[in-house]
Structure formats: C-alpha cells, structure tokens
C-alpha atoms as a PDB file:
ATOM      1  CA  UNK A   1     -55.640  43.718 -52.782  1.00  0.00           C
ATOM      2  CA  UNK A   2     -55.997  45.041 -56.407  1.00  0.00           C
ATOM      3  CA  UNK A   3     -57.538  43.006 -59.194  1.00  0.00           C
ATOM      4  CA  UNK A   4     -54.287  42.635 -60.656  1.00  0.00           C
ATOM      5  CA  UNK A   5     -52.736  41.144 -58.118  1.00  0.00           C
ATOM      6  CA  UNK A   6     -55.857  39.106 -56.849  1.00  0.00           C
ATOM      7  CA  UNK A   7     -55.459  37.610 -60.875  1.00  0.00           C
ATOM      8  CA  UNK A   8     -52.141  36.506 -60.604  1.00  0.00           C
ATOM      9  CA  UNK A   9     -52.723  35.127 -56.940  1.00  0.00           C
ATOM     10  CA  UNK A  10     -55.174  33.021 -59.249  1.00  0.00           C
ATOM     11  CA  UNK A  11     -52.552  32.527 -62.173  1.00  0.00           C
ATOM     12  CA  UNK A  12     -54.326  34.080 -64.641  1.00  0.00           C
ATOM     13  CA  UNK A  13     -53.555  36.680 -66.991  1.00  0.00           C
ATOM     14  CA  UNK A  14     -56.162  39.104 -68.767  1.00  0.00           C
ATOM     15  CA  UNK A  15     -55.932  39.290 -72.559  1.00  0.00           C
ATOM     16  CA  UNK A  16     -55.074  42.892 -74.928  1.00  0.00           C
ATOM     17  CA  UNK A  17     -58.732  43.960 -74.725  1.00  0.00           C
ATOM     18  CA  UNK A  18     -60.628  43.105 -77.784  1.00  0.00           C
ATOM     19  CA  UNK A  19     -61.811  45.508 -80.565  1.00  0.00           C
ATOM     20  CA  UNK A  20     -65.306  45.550 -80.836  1.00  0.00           C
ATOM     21  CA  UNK A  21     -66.185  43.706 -84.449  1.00  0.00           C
ATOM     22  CA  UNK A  22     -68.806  46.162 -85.552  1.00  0.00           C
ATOM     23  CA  UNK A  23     -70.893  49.412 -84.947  1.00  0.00           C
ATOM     24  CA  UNK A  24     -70.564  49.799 -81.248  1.00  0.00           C
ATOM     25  CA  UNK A  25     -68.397  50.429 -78.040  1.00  0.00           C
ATOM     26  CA  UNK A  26     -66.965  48.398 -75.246  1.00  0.00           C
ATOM     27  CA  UNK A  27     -68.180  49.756 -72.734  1.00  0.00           C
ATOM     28  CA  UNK A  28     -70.639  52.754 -71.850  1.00  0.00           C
ATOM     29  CA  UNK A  29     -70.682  53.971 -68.236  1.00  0.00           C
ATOM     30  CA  UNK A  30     -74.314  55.392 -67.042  1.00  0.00           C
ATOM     31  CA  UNK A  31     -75.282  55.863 -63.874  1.00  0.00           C
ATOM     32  CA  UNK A  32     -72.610  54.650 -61.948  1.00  0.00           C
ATOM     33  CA  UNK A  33     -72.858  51.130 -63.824  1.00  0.00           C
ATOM     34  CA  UNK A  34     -70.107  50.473 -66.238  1.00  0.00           C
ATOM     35  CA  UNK A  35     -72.036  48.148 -69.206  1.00  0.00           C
ATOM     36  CA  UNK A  36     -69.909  46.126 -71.054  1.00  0.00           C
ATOM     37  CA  UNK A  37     -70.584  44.405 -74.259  1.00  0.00           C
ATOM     38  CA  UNK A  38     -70.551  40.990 -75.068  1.00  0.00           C
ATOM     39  CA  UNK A  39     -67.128  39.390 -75.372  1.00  0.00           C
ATOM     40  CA  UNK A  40     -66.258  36.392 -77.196  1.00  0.00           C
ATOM     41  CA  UNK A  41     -63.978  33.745 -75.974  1.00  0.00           C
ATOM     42  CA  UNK A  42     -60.195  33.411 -76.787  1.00  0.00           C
ATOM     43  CA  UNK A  43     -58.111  30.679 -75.556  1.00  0.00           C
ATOM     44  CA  UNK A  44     -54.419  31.048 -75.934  1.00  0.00           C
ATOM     45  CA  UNK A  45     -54.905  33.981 -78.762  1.00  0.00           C
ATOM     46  CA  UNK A  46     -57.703  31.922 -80.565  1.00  0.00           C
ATOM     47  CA  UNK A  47     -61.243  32.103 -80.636  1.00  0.00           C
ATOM     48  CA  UNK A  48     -63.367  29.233 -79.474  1.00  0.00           C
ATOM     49  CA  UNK A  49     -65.778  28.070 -81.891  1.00  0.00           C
ATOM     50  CA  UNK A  50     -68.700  25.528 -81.910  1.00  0.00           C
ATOM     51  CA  UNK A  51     -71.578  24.348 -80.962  1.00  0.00           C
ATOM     52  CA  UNK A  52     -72.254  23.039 -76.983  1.00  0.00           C
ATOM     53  CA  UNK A  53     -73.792  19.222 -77.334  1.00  0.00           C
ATOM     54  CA  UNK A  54     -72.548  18.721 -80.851  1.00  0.00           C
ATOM     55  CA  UNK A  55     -68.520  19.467 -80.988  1.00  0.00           C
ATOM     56  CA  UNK A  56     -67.781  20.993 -77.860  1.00  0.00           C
ATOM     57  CA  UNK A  57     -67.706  19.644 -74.394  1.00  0.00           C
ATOM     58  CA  UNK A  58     -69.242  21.213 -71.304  1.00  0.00           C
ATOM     59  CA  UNK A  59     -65.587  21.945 -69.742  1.00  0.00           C
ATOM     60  CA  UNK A  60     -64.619  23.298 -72.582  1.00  0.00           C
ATOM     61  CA  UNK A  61     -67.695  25.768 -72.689  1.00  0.00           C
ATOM     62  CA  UNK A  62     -66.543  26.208 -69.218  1.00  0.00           C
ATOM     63  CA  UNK A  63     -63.350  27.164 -70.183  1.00  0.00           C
ATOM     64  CA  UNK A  64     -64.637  29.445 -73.094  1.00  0.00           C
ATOM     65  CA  UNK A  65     -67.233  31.185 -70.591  1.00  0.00           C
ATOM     66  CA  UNK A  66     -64.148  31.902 -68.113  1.00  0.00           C
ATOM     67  CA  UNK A  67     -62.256  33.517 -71.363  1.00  0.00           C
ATOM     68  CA  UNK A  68     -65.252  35.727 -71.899  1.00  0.00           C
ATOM     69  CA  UNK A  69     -65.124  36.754 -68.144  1.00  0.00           C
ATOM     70  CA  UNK A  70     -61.519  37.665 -68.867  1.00  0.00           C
ATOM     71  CA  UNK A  71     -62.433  39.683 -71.765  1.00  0.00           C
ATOM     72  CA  UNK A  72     -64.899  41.510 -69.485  1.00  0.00           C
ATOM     73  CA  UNK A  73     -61.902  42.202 -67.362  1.00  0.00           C
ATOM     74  CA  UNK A  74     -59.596  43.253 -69.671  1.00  0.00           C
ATOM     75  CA  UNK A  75     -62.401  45.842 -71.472  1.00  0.00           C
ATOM     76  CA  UNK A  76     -62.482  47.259 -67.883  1.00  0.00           C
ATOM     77  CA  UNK A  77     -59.083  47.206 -67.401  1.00  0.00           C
ATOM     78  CA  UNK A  78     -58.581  48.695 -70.839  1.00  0.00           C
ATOM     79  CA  UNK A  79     -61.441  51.962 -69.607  1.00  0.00           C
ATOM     80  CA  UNK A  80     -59.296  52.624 -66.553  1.00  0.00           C
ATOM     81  CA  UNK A  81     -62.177  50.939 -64.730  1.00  0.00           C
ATOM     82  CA  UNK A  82     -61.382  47.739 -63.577  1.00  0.00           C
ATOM     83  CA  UNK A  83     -59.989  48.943 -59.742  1.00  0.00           C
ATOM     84  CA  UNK A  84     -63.436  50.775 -59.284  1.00  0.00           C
ATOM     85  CA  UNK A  85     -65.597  47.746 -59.226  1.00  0.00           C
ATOM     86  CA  UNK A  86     -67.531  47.535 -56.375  1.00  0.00           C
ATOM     87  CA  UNK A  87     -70.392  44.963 -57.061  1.00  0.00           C
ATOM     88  CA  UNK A  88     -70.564  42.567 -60.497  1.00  0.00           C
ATOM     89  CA  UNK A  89     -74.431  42.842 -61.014  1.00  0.00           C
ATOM     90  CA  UNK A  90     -75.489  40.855 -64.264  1.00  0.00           C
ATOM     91  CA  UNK A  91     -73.855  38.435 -66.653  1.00  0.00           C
ATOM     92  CA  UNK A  92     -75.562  37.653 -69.284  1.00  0.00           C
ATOM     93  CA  UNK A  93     -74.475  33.942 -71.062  1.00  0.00           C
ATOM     94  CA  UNK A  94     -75.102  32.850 -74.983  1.00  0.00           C
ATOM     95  CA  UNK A  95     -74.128  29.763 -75.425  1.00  0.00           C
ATOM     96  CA  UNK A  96     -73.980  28.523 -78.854  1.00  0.00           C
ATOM     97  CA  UNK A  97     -75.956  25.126 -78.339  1.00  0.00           C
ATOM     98  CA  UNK A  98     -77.308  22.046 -80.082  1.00  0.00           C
ATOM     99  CA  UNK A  99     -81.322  21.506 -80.300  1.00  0.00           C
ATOM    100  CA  UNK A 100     -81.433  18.724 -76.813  1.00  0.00           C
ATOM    101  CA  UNK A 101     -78.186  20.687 -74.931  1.00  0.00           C
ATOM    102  CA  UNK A 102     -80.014  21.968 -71.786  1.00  0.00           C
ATOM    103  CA  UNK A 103     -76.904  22.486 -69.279  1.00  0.00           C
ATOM    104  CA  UNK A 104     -76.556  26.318 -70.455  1.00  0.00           C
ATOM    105  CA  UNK A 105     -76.093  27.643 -66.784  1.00  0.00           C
ATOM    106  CA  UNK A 106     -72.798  25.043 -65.834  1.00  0.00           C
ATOM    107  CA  UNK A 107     -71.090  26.437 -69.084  1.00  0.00           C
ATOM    108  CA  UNK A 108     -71.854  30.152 -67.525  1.00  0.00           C
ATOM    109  CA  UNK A 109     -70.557  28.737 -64.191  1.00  0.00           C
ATOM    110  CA  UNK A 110     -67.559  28.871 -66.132  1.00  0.00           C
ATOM    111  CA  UNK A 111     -67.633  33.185 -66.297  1.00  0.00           C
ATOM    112  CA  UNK A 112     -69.680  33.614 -62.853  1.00  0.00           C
ATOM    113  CA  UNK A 113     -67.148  31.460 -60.829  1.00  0.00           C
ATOM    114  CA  UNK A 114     -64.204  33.720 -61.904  1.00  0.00           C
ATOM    115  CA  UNK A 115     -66.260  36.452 -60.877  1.00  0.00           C
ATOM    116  CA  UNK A 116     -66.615  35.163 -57.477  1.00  0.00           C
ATOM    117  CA  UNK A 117     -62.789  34.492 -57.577  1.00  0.00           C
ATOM    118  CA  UNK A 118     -61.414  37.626 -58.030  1.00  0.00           C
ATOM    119  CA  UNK A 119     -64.373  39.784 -56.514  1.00  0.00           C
ATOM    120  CA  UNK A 120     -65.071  37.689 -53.601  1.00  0.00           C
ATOM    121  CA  UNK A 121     -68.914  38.643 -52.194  1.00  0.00           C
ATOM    122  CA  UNK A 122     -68.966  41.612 -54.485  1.00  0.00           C
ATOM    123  CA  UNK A 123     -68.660  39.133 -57.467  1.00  0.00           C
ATOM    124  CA  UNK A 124     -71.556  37.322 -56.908  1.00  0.00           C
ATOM    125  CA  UNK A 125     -74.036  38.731 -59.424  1.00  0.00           C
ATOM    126  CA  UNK A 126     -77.538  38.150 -61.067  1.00  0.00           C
ATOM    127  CA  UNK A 127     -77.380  36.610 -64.556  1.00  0.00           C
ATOM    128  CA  UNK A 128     -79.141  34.567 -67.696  1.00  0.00           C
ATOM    129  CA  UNK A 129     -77.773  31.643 -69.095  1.00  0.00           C
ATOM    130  CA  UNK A 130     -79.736  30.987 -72.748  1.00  0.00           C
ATOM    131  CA  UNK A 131     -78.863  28.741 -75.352  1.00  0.00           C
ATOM    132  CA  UNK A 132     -78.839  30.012 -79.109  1.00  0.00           C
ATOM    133  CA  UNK A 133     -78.383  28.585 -82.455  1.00  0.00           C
ATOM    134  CA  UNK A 134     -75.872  30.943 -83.487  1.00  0.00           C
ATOM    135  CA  UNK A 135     -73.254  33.169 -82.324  1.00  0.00           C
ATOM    136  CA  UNK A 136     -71.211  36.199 -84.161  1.00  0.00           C
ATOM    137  CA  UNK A 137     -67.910  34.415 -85.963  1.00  0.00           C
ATOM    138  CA  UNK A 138     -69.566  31.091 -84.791  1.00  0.00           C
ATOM    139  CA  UNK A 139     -68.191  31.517 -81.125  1.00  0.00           C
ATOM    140  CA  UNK A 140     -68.775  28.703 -78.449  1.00  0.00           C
ATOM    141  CA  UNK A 141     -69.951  31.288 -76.233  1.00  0.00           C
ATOM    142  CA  UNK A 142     -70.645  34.951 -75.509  1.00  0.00           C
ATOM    143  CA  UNK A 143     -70.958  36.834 -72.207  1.00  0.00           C
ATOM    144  CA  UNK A 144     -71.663  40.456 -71.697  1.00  0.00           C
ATOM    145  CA  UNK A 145     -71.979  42.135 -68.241  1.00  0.00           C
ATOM    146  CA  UNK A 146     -73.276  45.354 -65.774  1.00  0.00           C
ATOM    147  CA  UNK A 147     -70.232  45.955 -62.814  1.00  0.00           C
ATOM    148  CA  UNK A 148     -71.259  48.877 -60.516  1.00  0.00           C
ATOM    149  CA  UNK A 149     -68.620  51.296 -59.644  1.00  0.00           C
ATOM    150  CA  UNK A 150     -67.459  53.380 -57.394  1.00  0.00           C
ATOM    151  CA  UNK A 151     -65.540  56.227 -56.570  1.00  0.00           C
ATOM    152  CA  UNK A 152     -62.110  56.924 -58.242  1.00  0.00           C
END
C-alpha cells in the first residue's frame, strides 16, 4: 500500500506543502536521508498559535504536532519523495511552552504516532521533544524530521 492510500485508510488528507518563510529549503537530500525542515502547524488552513500550559491544551498541542507531521508529509510528497521512505529516523519537537509545562514529549506523541500510523515499524523513529519560549509566527509547535530513503 502507498502512503496515499495508507492516509486516506486513516482519513486524513496532507496539506499544499508550505513555502518555507525565510532563507532556506524544504528539504535537502544527502546521503540517502531526505532532511526536512521544520514545519509549523496548520489546522483547517490556519496556523496554530500559543503557548502549551498557558492558552493551549495538551490535545490541542497534540493535534498541532500531528499537523506538523502532515506538513512533513506533504514537503515529501511535494519533492517526489514521499513513496521512497523506507525508515522515519528523527523528529525533532519545539513546543512553544509556559515556564512549569513539562509534558513536551505527549504533545510530540501527537507527530510520532502518525508516523507509526502510516509507516507502520518503519515509522517508529528516534526524536527530541524540548520546550521553548518562542516559536517563528508564535506557532504552538514546530517539528522538523530525517526519513531515510530508498531506491526509486
């Protein structure tokens, strides 16, 4: 099964992929591992802002982490890459969070568990989950990624 048709099995759709906000690309391939920027969350074409432990809830940071993991997706998809995943190694997880919010890695559950859903054994990956008090456009969250590929 494609990813495609592995994402609507899952009813979800990938977004248009997003143009990168300032100096630098998507995605640069090297090595064989296809290294995607950080991608901010949209939800229904808007992007989630806030700050986790202050005015946005953990499922909601949860839902915001899953958009990012779309994003990641649809870069991919949007490179010609997305079919020639073989392994999702790293995510790496920002989320924009309050002084006392500690629960960093169950809003990145949000991104790794889609991983795992559409990827099956080859989505389960390494990652970081860190909290920051800030993100570009004052995002909820921000996830970037490494996907190893293979052959065409």
């Amino acid at each position: 099964m494609n990813v495609a048709d592995r994402l609507a099995e899952l009813g979800l759709e990938l977004p248009a992929a997003a143009a990168p906000v300032a100096a630098y690309v998507p995605i640069v391939v090297a090595g064989g591992l296809a290294h995607v920027s950080g991608q901010l969350p949209f939800v229904n074409g808007q992007l989630v802002t806030g700050r986790l432990g202050e005015d946005v809830s953990l499922e909601a940071g949860q839902q915001a982490a899953q958009a990012c993991g779309l994003m990641l997706l649809a870069q991919l998809r949007s490179a010609g890459l997305l079919d020639r995943v073989s392994q999702v190694v790293k995510l790496g997880a920002f989320v924009n969070s309050a002084a006392d919010f500690t629960d960093q890695p169950k809003v990145a559950n949000g991104a790794s568990e889609l991983m795992v859903a559409v990827f099956g054994d080859a989505g389960r990956h390494a990652r970081s989950a860190v909290g920051v008090p800030v993100l570009p456009l004052g995002a909820a969250v921000e996830v970037d990624a490494i996907f190893a590929l293979g052959a065409d």
